[in-house]
C-alpha atoms as a PDB file:
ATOM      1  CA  UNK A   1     212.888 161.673 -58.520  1.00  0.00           C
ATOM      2  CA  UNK A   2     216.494 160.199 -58.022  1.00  0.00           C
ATOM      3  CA  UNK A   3     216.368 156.596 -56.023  1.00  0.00           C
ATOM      4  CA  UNK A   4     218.814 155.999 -53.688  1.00  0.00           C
ATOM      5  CA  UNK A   5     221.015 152.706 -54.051  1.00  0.00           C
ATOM      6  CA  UNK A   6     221.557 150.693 -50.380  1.00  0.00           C
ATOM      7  CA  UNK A   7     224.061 148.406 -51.668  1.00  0.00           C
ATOM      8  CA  UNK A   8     227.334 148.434 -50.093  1.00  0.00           C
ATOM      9  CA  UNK A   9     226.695 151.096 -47.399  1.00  0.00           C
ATOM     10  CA  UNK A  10     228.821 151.644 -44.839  1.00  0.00           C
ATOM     11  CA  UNK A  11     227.021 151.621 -41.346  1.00  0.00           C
ATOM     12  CA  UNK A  12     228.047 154.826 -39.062  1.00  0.00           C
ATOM     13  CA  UNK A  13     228.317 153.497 -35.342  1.00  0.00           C
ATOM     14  CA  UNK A  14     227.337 155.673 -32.531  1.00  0.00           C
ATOM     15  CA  UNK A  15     231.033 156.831 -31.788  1.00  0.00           C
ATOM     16  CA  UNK A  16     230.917 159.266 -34.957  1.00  0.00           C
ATOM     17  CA  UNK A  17     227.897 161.201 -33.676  1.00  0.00           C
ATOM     18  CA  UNK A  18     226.691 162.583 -30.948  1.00  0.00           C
ATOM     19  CA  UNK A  19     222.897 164.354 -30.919  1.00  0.00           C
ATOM     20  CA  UNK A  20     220.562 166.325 -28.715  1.00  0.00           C
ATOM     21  CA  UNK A  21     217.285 168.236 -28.777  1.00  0.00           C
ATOM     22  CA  UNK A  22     216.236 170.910 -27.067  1.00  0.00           C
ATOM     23  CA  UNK A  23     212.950 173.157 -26.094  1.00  0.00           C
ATOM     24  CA  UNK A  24     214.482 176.851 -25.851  1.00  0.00           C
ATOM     25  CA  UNK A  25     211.544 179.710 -25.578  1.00  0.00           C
ATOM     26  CA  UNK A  26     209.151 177.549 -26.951  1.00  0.00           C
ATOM     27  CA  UNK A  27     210.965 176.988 -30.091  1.00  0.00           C
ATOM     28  CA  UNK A  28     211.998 172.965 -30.326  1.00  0.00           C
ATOM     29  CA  UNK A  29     215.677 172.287 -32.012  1.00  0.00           C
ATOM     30  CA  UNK A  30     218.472 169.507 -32.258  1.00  0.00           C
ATOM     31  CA  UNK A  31     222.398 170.116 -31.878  1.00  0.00           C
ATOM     32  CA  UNK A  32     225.101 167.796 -33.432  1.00  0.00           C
ATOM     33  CA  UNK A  33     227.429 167.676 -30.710  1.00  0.00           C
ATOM     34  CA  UNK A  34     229.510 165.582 -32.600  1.00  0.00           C
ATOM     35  CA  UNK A  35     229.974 164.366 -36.373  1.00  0.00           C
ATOM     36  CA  UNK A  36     233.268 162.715 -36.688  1.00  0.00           C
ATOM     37  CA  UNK A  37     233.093 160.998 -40.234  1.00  0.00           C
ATOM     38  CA  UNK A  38     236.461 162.101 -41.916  1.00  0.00           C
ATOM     39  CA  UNK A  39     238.027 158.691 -40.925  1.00  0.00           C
ATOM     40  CA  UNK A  40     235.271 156.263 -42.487  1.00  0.00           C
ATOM     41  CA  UNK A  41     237.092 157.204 -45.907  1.00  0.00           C
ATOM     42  CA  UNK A  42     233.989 158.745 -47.971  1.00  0.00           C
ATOM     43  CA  UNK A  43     235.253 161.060 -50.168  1.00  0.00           C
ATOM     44  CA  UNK A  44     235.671 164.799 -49.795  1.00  0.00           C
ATOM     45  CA  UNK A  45     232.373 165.877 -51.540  1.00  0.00           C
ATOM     46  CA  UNK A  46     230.187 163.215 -50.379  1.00  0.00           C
ATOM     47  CA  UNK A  47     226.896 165.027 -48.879  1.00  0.00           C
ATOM     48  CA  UNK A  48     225.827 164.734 -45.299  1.00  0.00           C
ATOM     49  CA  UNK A  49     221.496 164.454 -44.520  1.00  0.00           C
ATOM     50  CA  UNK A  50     220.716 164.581 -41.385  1.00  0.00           C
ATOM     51  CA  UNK A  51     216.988 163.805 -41.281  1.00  0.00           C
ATOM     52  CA  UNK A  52     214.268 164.117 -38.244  1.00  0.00           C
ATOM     53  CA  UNK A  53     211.134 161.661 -38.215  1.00  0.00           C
ATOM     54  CA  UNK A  54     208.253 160.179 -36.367  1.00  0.00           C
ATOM     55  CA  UNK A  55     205.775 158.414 -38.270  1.00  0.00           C
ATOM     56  CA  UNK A  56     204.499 160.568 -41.458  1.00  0.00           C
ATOM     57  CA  UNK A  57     206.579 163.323 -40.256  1.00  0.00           C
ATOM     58  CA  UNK A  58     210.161 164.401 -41.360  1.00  0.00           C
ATOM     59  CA  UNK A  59     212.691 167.118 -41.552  1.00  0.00           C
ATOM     60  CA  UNK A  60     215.797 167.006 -44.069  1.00  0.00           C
ATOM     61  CA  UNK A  61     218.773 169.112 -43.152  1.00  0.00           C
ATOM     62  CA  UNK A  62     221.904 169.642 -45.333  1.00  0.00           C
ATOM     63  CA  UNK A  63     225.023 169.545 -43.380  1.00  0.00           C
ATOM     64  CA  UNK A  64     227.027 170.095 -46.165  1.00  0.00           C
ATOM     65  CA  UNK A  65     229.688 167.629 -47.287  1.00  0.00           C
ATOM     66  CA  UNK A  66     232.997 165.502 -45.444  1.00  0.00           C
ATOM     67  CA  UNK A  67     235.180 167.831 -46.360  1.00  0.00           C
ATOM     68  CA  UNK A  68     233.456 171.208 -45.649  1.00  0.00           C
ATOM     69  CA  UNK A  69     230.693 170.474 -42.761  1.00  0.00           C
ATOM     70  CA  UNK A  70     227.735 173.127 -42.454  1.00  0.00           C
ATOM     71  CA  UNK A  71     225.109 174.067 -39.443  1.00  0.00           C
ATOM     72  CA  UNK A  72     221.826 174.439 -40.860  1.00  0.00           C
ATOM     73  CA  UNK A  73     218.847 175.530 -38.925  1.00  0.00           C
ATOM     74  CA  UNK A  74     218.003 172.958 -36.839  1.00  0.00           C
ATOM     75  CA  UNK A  75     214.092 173.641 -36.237  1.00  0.00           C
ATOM     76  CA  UNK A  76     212.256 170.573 -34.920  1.00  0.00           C
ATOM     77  CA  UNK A  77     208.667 172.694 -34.917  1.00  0.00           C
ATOM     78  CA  UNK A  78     207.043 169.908 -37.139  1.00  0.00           C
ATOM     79  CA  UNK A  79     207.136 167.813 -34.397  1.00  0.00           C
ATOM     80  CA  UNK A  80     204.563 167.881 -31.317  1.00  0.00           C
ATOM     81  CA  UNK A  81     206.251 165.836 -29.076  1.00  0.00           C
ATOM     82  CA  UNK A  82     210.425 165.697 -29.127  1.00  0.00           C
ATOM     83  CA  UNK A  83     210.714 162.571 -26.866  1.00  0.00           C
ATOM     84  CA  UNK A  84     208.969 160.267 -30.114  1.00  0.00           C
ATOM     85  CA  UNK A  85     211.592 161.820 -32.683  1.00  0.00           C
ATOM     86  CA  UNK A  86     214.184 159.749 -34.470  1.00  0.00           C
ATOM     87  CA  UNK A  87     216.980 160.610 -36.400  1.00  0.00           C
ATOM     88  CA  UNK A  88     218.798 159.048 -39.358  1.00  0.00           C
ATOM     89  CA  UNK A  89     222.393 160.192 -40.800  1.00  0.00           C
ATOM     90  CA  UNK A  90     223.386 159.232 -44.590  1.00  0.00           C
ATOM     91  CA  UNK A  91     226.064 160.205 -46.471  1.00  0.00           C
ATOM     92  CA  UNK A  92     225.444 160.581 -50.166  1.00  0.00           C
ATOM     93  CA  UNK A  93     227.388 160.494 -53.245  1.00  0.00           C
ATOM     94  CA  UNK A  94     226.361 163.347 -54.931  1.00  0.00           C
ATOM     95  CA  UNK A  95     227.267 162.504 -58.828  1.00  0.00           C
ATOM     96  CA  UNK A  96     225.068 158.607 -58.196  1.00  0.00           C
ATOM     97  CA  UNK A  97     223.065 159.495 -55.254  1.00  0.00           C
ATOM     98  CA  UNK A  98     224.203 156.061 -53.665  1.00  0.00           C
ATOM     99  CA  UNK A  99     223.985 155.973 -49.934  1.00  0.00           C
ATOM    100  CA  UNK A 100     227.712 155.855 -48.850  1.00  0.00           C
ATOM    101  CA  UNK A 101     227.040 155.604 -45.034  1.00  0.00           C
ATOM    102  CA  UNK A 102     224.213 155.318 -42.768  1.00  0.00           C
ATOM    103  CA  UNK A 103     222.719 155.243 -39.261  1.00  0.00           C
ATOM    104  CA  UNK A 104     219.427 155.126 -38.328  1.00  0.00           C
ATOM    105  CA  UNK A 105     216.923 155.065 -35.446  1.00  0.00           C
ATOM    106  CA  UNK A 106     219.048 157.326 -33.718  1.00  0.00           C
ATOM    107  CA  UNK A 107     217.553 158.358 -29.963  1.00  0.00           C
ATOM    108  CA  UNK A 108     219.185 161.901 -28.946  1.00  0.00           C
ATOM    109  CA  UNK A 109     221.265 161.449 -26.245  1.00  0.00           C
ATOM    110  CA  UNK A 110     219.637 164.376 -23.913  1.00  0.00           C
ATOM    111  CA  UNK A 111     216.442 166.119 -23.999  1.00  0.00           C
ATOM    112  CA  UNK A 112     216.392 169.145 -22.113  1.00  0.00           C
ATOM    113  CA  UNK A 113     212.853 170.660 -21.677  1.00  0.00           C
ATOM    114  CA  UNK A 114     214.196 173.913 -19.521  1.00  0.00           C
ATOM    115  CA  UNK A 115     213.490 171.113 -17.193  1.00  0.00           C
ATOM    116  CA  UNK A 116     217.023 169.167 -16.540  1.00  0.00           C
ATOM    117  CA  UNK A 117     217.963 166.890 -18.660  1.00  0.00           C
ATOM    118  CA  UNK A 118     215.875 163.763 -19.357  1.00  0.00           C
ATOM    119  CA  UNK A 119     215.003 161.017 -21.482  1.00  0.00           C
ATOM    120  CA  UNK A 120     211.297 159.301 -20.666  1.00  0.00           C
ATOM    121  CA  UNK A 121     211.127 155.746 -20.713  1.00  0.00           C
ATOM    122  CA  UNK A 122     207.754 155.739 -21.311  1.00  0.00           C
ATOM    123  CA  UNK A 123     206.297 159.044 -23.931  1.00  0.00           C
ATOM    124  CA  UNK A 124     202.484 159.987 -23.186  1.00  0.00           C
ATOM    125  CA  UNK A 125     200.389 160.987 -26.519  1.00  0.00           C
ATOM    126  CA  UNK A 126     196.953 161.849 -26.632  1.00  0.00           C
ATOM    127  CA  UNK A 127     194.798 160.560 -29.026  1.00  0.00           C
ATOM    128  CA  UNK A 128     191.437 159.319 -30.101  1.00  0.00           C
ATOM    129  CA  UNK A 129     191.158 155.494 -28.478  1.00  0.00           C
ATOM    130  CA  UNK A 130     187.864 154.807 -30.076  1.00  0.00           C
ATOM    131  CA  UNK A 131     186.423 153.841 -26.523  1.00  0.00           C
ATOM    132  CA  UNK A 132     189.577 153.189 -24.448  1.00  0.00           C
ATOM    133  CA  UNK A 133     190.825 155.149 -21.749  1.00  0.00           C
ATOM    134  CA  UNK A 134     194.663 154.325 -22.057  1.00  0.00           C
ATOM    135  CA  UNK A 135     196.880 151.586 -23.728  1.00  0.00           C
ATOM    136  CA  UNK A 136     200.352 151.398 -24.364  1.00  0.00           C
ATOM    137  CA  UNK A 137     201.367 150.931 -28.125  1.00  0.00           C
ATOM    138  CA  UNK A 138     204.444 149.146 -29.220  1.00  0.00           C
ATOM    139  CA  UNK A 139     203.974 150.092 -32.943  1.00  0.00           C
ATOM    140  CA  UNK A 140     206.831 152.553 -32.256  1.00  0.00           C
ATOM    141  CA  UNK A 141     210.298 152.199 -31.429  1.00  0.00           C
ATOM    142  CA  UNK A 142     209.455 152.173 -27.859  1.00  0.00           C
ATOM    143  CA  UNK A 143     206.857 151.763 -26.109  1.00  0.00           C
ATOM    144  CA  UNK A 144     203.993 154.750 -25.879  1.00  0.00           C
ATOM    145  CA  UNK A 145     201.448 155.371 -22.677  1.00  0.00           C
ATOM    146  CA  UNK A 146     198.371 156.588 -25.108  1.00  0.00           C
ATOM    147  CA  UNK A 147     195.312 158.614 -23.426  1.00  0.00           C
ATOM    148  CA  UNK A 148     192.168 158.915 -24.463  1.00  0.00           C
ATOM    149  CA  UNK A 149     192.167 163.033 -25.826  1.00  0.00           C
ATOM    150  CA  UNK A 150     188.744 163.795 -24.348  1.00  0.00           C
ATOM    151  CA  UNK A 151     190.691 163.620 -20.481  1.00  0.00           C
ATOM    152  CA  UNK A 152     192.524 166.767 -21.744  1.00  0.00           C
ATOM    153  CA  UNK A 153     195.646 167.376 -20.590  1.00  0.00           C
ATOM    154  CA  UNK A 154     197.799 164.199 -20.793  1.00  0.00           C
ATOM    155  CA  UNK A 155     200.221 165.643 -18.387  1.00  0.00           C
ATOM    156  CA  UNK A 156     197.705 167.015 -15.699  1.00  0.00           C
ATOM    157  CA  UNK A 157     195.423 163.665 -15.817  1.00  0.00           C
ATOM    158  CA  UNK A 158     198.895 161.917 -15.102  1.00  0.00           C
ATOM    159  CA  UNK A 159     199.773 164.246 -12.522  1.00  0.00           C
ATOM    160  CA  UNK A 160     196.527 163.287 -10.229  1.00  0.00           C
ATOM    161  CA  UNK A 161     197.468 160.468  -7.863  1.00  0.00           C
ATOM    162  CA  UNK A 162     194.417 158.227  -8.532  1.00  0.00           C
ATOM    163  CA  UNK A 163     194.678 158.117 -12.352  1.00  0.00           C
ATOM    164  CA  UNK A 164     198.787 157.526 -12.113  1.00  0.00           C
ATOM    165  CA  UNK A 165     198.535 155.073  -9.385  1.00  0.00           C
ATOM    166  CA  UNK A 166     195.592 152.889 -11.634  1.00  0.00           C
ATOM    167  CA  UNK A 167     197.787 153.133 -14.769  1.00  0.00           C
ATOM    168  CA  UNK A 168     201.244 153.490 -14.264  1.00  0.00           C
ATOM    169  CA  UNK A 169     201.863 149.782 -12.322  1.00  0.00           C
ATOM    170  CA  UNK A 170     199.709 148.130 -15.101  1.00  0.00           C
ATOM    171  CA  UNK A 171     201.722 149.597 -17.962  1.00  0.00           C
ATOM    172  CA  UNK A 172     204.632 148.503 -15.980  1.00  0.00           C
ATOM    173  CA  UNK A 173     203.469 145.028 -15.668  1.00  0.00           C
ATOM    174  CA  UNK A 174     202.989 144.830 -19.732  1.00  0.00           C
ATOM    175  CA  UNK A 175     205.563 146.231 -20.773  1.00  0.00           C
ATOM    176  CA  UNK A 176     208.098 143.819 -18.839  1.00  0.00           C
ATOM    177  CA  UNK A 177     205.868 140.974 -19.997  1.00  0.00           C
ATOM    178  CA  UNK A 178     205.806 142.071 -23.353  1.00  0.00           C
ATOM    179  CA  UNK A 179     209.876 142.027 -22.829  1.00  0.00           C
ATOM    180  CA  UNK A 180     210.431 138.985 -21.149  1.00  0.00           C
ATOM    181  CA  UNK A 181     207.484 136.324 -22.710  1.00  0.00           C
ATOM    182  CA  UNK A 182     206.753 137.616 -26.306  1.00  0.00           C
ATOM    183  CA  UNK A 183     209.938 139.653 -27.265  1.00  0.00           C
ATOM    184  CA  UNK A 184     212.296 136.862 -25.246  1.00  0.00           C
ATOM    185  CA  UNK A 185     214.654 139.666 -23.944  1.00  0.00           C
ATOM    186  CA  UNK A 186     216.227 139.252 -20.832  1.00  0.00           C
ATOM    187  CA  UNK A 187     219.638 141.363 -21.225  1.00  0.00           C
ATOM    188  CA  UNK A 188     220.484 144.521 -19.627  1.00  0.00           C
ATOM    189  CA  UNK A 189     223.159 145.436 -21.828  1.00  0.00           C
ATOM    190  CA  UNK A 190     222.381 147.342 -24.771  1.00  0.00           C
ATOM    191  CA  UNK A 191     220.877 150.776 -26.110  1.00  0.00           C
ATOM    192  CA  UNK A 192     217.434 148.954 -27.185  1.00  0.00           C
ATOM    193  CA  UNK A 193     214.811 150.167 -25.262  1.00  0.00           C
ATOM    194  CA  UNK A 194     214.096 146.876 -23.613  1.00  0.00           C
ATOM    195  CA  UNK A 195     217.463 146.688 -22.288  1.00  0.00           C
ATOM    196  CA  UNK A 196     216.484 150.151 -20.735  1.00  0.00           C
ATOM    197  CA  UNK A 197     213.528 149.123 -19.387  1.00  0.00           C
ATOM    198  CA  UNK A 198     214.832 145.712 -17.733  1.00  0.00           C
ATOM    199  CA  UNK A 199     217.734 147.999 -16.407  1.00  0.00           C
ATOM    200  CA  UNK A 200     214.771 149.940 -14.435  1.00  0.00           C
ATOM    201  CA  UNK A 201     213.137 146.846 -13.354  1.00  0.00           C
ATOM    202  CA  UNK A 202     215.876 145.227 -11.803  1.00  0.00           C
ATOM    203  CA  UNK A 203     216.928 148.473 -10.157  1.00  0.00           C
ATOM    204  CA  UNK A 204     213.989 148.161  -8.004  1.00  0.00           C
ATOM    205  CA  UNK A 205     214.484 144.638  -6.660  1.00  0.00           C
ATOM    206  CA  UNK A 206     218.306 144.193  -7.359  1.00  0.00           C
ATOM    207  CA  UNK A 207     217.003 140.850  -9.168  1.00  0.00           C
ATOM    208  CA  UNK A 208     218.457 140.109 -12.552  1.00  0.00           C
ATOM    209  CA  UNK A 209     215.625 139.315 -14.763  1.00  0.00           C
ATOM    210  CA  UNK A 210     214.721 135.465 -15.490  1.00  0.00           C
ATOM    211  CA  UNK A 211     215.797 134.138 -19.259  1.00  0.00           C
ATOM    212  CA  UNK A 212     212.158 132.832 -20.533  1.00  0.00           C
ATOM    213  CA  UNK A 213     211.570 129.223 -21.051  1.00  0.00           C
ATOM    214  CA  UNK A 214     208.116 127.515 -21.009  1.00  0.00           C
ATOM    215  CA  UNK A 215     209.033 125.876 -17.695  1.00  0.00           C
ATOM    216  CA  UNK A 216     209.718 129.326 -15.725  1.00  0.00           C
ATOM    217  CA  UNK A 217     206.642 131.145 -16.673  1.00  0.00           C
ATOM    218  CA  UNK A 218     205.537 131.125 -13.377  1.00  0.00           C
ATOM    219  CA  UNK A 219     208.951 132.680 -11.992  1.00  0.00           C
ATOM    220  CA  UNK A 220     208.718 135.255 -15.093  1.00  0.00           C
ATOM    221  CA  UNK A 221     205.406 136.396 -13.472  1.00  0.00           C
ATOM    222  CA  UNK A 222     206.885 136.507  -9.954  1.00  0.00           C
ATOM    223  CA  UNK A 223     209.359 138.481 -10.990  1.00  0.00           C
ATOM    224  CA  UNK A 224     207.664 140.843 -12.792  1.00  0.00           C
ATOM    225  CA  UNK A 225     204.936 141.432 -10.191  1.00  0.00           C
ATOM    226  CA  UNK A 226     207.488 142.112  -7.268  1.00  0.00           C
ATOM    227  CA  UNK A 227     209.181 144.658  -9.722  1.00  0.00           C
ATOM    228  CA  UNK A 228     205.444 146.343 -10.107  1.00  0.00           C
ATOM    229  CA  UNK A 229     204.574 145.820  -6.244  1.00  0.00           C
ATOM    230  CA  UNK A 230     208.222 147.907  -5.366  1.00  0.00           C
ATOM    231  CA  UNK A 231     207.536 150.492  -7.757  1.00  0.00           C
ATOM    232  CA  UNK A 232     204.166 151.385  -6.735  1.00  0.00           C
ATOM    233  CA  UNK A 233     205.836 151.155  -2.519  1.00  0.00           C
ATOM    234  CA  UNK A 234     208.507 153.582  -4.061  1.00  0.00           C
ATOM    235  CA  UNK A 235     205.518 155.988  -5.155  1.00  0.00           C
ATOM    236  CA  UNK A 236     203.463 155.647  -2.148  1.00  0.00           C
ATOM    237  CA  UNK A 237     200.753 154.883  -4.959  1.00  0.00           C
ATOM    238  CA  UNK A 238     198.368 153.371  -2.518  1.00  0.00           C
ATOM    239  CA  UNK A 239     199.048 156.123   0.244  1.00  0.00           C
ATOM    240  CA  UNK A 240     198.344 158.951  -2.248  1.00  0.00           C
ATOM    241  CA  UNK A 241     195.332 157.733  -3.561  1.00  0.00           C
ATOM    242  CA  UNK A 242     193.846 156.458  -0.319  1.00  0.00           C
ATOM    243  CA  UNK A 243     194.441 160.478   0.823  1.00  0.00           C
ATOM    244  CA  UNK A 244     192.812 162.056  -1.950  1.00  0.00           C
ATOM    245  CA  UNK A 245     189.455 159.637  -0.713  1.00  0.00           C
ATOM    246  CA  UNK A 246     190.137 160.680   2.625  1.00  0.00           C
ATOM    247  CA  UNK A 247     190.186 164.466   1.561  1.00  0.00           C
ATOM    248  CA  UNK A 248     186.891 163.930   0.034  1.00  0.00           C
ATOM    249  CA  UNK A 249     188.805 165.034  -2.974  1.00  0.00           C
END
């Protein structure tokens, strides 16, 4: 098997590509919208991978080389769930097999479910929690709502007011904890998904979010609990849920 040399790479920024994926029929796909990599000076022949992973899973596609790109098929079927896919670019010499160029942990820019376009914050899996009902798991590259798979449909148990309105605020609350106190982000700028998710906090109170230091943790908590309290108002959370007791439902 031919190893792959990192040394000297060059690293592709996000204004060479451009990448989507799509759910069309039932059949799940990506599109390169863009692939600009003629002016990064790799030569003419130099291969272009295109690869497609979540955890144990991948794809490989050959998009042909600098000089004369290619459109493979695109199929994403492998995967059960297109919002937890990541995608990595390299450009390879093909005499050496040295990695010439490289990106990596690349989040499609749209995901378009026949549904709009949209990009979830917050993916839902279901899985076996050995005893839990839910938890949110930051082993990923963002973070992941995980529900117990005996509920059945993670969608539909989401979609009942009681179980969203006893889940949703809490995951809130940890995840901009995890942000703030343990991960010591506080920026808005930025593709990282904690900038994303501290841009959706402080849309709801119009508060920039407080830089952590072992003398504001009160304030951090503050914060973060008014940002919980507004999103559950926004929801009508309590209203919902009190209803569906009402209804005898």
């Amino acid at each position: 098997m031919r190893s792959f040399n990192y040394t000297g790479r060059k690293r592709i920024s996000r204004e060479h590509y451009n990448l989507s994926v799509s759910t069309s029929d039932g059949l799940a796909s990506f599109d390169v919208n863009k692939l600009s990599l003629s002016s990064l000076g790799f030569p003419d022949n130099a291969r272009i991978i295109i690869e497609a992973y979540h955890q144990l899973r991948a794809a490989r596609f050959d998009f042909g080389t600098i000089a004369e790109q290619r459109d493979p098929d695109r199929s994403l079927g492998i995967f059960p769930d297109l919002s937890l896919v990541r995608f990595r670019i390299k450009v390879i010499d093909p005499a050496t097999g040295r990695i010439l160029g490289w990106a990596d942990k690349i989040r499609p820019d749209r995901i378009d479910n026949n549904h709009g376009d949209y990009e979830p914050l917050l993916p839902v899996r279901s899985m076996d929690l050995d005893g839990e009902i839910w938890r949110i798991n930051f082993d990923e590259e963002l973070p992941v709502l995980e529900l117990e798979k005996r509920l059945g449909d993670k969608h539909a148990f989401l979609a009942d007011a009681r179980n969203s309105a006893l889940i949703l605020p809490e995951a809130l609350r940890g995840i901009l904890l995890r942000i703030l106190v343990i991960e010591k982000i506080w920026d808005t700028d930025g593709e990282y998904w904690q900038n994303k998710w501290l841009k959706f906090a402080c849309s709801l109170n119009g508060l920039a979010a407080p830089r952590y230091s072992e003398s504001n943790i009160d304030e951090i908590d503050e914060w973060v609990g008014d940002c919980v309290s507004r999103f559950a108002r926004k929801h009508l959370m309590r209203q919902n849920f009190l209803a569906l007791d009402e209804d005898g439902s």
